[in-house]
PDB file of N, CA and C in Angstrom:
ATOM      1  N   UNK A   1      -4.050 -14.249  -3.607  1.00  0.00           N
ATOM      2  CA  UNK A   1      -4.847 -13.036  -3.545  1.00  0.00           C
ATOM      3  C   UNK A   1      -6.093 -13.328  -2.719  1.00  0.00           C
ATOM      4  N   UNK A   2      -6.497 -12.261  -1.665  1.00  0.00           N
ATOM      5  CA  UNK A   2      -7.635 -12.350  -1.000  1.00  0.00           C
ATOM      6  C   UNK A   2      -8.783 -11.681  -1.579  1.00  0.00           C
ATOM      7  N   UNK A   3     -10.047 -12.894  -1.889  1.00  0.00           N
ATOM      8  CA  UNK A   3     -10.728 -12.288  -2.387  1.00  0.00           C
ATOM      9  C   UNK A   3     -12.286 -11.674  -1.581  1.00  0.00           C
ATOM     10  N   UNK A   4     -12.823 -11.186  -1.328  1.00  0.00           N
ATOM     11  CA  UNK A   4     -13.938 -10.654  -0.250  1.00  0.00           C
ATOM     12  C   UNK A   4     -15.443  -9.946  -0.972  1.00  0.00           C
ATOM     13  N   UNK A   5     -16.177 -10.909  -0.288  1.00  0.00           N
ATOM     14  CA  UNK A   5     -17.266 -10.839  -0.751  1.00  0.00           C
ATOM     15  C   UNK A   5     -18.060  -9.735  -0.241  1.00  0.00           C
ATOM     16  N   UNK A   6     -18.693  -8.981  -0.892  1.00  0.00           N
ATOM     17  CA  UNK A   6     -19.585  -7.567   0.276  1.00  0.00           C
ATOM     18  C   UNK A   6     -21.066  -7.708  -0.486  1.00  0.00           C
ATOM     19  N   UNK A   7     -22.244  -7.879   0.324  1.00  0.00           N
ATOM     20  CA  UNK A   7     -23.534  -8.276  -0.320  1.00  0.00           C
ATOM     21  C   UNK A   7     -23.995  -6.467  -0.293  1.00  0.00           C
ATOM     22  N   UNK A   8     -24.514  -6.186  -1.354  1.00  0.00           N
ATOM     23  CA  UNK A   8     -24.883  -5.055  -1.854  1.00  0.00           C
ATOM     24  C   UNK A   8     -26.488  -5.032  -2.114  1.00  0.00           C
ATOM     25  N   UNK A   9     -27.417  -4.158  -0.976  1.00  0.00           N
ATOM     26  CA  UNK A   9     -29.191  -4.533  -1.164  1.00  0.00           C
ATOM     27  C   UNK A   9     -29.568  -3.585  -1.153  1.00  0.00           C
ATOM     28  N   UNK A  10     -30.847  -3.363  -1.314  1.00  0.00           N
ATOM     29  CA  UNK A  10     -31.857  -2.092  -0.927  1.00  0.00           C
ATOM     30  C   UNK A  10     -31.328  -1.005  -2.545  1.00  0.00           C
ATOM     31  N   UNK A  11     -31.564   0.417  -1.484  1.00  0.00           N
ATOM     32  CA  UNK A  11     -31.258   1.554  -2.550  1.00  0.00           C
ATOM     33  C   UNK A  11     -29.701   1.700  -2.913  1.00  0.00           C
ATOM     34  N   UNK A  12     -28.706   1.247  -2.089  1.00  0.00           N
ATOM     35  CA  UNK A  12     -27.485   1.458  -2.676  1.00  0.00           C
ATOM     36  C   UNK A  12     -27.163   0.370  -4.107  1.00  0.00           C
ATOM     37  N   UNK A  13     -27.543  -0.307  -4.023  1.00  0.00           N
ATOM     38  CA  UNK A  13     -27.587  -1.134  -5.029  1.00  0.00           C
ATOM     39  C   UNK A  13     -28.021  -0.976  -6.628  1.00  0.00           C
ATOM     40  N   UNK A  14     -29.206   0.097  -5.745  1.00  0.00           N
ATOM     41  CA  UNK A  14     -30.039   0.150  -7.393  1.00  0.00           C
ATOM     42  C   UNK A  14     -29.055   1.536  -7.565  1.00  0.00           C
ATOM     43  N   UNK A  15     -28.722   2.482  -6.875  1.00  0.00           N
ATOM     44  CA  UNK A  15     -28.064   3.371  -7.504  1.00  0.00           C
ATOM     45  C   UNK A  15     -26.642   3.234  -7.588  1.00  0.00           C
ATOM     46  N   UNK A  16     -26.002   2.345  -7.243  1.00  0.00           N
ATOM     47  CA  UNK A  16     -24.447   1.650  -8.256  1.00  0.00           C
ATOM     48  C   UNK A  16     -25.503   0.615  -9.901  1.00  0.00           C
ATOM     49  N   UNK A  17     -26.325   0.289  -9.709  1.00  0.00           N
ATOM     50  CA  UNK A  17     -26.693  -0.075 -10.999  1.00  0.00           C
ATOM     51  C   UNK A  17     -26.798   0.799 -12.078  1.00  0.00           C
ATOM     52  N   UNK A  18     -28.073   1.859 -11.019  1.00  0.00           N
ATOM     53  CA  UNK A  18     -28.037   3.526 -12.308  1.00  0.00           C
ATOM     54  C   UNK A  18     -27.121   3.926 -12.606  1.00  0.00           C
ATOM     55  N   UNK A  19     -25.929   4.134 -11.813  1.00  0.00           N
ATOM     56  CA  UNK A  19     -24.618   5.135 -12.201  1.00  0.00           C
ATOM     57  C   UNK A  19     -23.486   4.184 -12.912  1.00  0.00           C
ATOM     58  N   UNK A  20     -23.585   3.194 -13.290  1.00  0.00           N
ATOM     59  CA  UNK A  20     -22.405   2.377 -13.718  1.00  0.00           C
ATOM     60  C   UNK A  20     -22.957   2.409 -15.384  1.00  0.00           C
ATOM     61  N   UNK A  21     -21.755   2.404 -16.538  1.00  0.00           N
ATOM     62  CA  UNK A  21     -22.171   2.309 -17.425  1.00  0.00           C
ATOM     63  C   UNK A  21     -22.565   1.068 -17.994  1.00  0.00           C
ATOM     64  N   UNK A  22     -23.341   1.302 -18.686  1.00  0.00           N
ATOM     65  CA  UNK A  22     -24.052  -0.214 -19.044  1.00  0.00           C
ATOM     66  C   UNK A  22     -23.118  -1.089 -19.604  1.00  0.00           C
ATOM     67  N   UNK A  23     -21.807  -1.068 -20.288  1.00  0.00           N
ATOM     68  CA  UNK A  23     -20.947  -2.464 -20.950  1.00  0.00           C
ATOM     69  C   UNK A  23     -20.019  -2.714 -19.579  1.00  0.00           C
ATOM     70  N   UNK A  24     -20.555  -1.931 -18.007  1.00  0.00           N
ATOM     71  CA  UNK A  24     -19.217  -2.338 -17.109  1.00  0.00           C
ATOM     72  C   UNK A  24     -20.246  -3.554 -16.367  1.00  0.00           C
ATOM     73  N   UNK A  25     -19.497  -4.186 -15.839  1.00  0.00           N
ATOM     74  CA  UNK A  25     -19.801  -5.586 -14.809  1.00  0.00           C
ATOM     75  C   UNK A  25     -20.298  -4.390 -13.547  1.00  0.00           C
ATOM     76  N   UNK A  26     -21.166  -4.648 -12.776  1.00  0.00           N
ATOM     77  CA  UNK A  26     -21.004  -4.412 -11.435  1.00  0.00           C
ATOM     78  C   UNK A  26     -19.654  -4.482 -10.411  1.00  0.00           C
ATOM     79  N   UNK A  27     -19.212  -5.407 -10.320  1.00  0.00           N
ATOM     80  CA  UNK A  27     -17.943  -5.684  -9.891  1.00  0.00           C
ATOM     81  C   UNK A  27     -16.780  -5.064  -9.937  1.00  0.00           C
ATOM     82  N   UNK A  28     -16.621  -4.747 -11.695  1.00  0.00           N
ATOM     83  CA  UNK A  28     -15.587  -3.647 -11.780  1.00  0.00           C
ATOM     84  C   UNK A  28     -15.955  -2.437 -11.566  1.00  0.00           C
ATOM     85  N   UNK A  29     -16.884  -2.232 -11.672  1.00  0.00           N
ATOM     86  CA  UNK A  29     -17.360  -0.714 -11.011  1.00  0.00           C
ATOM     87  C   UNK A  29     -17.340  -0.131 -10.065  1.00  0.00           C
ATOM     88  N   UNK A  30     -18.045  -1.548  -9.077  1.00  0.00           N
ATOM     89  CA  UNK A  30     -17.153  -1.239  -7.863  1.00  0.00           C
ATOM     90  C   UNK A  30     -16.096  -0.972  -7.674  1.00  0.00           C
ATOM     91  N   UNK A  31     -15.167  -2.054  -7.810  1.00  0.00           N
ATOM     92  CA  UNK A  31     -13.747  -1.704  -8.144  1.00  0.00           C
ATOM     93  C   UNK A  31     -13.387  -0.856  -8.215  1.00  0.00           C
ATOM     94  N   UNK A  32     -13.487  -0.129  -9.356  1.00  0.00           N
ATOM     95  CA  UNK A  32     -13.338   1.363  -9.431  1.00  0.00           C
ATOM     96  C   UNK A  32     -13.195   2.468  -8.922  1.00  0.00           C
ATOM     97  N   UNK A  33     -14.529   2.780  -7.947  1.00  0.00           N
ATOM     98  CA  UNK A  33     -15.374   3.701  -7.557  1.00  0.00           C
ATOM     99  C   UNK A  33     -14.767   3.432  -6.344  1.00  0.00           C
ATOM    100  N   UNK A  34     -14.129   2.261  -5.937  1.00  0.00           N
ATOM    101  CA  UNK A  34     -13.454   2.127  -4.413  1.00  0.00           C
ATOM    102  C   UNK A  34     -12.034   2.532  -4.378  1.00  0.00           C
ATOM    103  N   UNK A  35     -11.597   2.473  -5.567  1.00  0.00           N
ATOM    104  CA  UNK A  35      -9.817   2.639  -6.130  1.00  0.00           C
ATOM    105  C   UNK A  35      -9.733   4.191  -6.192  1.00  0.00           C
ATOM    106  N   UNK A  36     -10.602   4.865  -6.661  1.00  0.00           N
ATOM    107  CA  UNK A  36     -11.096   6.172  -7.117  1.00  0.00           C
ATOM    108  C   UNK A  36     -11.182   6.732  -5.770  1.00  0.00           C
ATOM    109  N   UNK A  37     -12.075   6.417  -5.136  1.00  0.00           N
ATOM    110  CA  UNK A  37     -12.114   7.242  -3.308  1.00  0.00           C
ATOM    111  C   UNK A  37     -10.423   6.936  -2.768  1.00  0.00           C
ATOM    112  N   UNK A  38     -10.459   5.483  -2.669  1.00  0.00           N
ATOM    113  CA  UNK A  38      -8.627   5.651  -2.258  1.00  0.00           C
ATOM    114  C   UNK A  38      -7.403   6.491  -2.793  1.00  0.00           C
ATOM    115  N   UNK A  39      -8.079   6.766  -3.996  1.00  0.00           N
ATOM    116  CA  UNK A  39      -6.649   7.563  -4.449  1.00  0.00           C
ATOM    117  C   UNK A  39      -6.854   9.095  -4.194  1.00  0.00           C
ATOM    118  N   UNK A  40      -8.334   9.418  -4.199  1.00  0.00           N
ATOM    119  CA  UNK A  40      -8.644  10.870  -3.432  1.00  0.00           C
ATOM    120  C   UNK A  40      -8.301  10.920  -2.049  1.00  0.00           C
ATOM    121  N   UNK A  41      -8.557   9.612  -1.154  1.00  0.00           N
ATOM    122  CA  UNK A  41      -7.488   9.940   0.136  1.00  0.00           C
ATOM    123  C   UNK A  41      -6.236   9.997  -0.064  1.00  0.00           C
ATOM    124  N   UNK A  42      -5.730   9.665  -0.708  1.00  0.00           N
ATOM    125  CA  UNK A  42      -4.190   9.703  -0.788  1.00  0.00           C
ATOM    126  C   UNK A  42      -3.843  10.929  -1.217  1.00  0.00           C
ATOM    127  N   UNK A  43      -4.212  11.489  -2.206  1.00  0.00           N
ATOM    128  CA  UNK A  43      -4.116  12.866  -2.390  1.00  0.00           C
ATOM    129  C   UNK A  43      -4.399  13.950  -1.374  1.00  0.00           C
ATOM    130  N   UNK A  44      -5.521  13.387  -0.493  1.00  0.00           N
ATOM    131  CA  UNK A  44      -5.705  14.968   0.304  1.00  0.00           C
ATOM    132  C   UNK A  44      -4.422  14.816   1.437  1.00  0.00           C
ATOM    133  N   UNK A  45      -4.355  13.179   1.935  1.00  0.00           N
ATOM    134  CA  UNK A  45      -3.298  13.395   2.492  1.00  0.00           C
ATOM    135  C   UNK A  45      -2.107  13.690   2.114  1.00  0.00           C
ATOM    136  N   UNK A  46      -1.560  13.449   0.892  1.00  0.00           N
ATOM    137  CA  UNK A  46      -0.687  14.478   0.559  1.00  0.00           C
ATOM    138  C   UNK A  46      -0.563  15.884   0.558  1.00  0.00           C
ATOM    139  N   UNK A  47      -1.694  16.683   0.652  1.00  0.00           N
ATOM    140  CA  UNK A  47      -1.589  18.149   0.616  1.00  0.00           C
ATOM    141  C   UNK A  47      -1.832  18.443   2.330  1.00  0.00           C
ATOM    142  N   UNK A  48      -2.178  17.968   2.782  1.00  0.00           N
ATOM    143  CA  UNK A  48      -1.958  17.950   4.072  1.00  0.00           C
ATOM    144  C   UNK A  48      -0.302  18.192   4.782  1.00  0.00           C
ATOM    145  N   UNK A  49       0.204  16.874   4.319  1.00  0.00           N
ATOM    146  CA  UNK A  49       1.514  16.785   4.243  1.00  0.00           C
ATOM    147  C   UNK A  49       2.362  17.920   4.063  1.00  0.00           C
ATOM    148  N   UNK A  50       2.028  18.335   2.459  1.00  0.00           N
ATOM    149  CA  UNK A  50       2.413  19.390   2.031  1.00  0.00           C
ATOM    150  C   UNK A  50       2.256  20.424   2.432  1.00  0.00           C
ATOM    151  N   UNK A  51       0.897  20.997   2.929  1.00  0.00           N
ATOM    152  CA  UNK A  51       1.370  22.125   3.494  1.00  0.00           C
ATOM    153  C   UNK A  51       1.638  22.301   4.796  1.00  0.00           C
ATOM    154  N   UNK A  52       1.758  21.102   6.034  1.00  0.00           N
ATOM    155  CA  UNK A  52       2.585  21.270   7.248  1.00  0.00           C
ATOM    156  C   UNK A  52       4.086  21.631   6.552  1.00  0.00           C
ATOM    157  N   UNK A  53       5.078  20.822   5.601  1.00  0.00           N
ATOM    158  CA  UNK A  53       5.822  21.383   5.089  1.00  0.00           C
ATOM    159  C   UNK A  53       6.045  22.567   4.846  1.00  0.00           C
ATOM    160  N   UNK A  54       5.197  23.150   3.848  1.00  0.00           N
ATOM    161  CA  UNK A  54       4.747  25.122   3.826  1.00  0.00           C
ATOM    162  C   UNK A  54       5.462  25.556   4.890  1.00  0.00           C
ATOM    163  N   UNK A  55       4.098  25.149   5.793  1.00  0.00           N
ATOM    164  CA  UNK A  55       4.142  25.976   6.995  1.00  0.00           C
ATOM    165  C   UNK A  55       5.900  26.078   7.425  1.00  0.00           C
ATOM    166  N   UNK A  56       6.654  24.965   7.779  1.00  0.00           N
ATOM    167  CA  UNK A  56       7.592  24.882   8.398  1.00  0.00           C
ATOM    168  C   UNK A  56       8.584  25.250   8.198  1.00  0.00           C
ATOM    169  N   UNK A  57       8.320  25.288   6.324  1.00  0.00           N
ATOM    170  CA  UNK A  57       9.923  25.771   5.388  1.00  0.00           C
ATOM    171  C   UNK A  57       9.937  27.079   4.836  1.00  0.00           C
ATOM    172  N   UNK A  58      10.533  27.761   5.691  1.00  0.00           N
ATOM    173  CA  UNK A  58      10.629  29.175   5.121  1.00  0.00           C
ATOM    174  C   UNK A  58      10.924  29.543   3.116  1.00  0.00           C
ATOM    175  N   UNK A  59      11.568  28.787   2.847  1.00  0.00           N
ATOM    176  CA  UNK A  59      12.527  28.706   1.485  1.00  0.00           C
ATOM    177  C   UNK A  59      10.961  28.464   0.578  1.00  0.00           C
ATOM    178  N   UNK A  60      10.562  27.556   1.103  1.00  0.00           N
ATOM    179  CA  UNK A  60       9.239  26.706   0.127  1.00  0.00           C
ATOM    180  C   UNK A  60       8.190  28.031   0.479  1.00  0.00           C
ATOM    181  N   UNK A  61       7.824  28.216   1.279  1.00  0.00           N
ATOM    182  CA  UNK A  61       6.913  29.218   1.910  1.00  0.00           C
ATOM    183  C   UNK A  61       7.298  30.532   1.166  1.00  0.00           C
ATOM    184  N   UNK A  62       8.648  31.326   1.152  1.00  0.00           N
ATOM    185  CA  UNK A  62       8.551  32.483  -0.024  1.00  0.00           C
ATOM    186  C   UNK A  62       8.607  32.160  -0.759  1.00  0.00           C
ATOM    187  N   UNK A  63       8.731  31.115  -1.718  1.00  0.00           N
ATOM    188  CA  UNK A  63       8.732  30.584  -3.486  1.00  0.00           C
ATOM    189  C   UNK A  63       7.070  30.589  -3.169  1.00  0.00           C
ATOM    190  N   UNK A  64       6.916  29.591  -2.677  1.00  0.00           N
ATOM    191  CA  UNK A  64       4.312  30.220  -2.691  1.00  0.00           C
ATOM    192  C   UNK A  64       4.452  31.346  -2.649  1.00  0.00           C
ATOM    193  N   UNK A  65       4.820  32.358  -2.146  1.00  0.00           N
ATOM    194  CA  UNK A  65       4.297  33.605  -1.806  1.00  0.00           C
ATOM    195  C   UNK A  65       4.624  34.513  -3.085  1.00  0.00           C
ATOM    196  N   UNK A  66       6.033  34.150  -4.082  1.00  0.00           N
ATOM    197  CA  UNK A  66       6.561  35.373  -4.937  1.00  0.00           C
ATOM    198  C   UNK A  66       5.309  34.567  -5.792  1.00  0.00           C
ATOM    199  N   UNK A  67       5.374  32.794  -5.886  1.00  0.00           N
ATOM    200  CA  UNK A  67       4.445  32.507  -7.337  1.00  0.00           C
ATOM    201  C   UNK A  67       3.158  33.157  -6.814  1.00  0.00           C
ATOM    202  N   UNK A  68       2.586  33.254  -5.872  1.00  0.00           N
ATOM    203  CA  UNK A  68       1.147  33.719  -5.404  1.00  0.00           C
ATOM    204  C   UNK A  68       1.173  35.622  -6.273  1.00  0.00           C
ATOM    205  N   UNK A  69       2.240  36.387  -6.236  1.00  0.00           N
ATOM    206  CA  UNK A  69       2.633  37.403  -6.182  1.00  0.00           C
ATOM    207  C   UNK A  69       2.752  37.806  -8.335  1.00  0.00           C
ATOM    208  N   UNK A  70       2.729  36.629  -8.374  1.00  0.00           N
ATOM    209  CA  UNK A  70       3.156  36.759 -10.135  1.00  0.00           C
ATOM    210  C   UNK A  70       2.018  37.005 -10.855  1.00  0.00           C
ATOM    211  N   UNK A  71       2.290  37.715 -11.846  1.00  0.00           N
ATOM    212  CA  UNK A  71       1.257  38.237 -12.630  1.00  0.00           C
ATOM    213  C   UNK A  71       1.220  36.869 -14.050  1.00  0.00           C
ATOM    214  N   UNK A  72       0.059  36.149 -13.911  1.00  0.00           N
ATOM    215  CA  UNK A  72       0.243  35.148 -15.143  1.00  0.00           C
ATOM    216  C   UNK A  72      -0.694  35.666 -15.959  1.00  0.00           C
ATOM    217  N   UNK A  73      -1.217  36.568 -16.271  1.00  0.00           N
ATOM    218  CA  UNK A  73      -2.163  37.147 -17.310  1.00  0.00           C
ATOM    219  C   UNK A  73      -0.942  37.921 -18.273  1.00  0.00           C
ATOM    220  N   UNK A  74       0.029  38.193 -17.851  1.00  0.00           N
ATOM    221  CA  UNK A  74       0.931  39.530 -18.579  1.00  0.00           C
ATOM    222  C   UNK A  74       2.208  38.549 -19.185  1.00  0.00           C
ATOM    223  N   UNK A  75       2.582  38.888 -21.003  1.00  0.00           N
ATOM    224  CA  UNK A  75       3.919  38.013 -21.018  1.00  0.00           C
ATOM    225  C   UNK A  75       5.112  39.084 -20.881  1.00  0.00           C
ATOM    226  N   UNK A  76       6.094  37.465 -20.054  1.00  0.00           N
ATOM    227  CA  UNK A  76       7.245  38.803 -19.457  1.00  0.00           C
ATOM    228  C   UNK A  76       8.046  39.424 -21.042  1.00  0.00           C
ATOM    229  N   UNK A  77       8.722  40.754 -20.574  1.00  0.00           N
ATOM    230  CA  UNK A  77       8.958  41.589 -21.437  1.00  0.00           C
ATOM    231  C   UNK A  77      10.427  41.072 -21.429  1.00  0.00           C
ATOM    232  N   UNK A  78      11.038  40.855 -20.671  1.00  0.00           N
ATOM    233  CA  UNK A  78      12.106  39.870 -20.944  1.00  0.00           C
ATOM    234  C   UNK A  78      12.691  38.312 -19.860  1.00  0.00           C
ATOM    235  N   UNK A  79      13.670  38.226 -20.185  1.00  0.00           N
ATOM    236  CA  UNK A  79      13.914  36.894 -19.690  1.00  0.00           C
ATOM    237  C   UNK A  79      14.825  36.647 -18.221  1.00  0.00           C
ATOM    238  N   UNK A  80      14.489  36.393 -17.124  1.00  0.00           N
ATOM    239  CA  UNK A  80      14.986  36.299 -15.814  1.00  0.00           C
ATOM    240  C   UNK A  80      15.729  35.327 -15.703  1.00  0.00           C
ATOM    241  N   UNK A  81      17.140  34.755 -15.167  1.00  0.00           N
ATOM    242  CA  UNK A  81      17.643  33.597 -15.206  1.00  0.00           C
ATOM    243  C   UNK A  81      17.254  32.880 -14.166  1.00  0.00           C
ATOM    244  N   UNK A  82      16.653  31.435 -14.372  1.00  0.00           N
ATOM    245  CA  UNK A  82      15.772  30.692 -14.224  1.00  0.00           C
ATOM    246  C   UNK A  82      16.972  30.655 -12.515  1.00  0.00           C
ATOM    247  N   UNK A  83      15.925  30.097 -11.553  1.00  0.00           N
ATOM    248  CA  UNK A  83      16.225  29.631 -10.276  1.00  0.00           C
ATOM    249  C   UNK A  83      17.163  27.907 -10.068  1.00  0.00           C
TER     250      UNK A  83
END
C-alpha cells in the first residue's frame, strides 16, 4: 500500500481541526472528507451518464415522462398490471 504524506498549514488546517469531531484523529477525517468528495464525483458522473442515456432512449425517456406525469399525492382507486 502507498502511503502519502500531504503537510496541512495556515487556515485550512485550523478549520479541518474545527469541523472534525473531537474523538476522530485528524487523519481519518481527512480520509473521510476525501472518500466523501470522491464518491460525490462518482455520483454526478453517473447522472450525467444517465441522462445522455435519457436523452438517447426513447423507451427510458417516455417511462420519465408518464412517472413525471403521475399523480403521487392521490391513492390509485384500483390496480394496473404492473409493467
Amino acid at each position: 500500500m502507498k502511503a502519502t504524506t500531504i503537510k496541512l498549514q495556515g487556515e485550512l488546517l485550523e478549520k479541518l481541526e474545527a469541523s472534525k469531531p473531537p474523538d476522530q484523529s485528524l487523519t481519518f477525517y481527512v480520509r473521510s472528507v476525501l472518500q466523501e468528495s470522491l464518491d460525490r464525483l462518482k455520483i454526478k458522473e453517473a447522472a450525467l451518464e444517465y441522462r445522455a442515456f435519457v436523452e438517447s432512449d426513447e423507451i427510458e425517456k417516455a417511462c420519465l415522462d408518464e412517472w413525471e406525469r403521475a399523480d403521487l399525492n392521490t391513492v390509485p382507486t384500483e390496480k394496473k398490471a404492473s409493467l
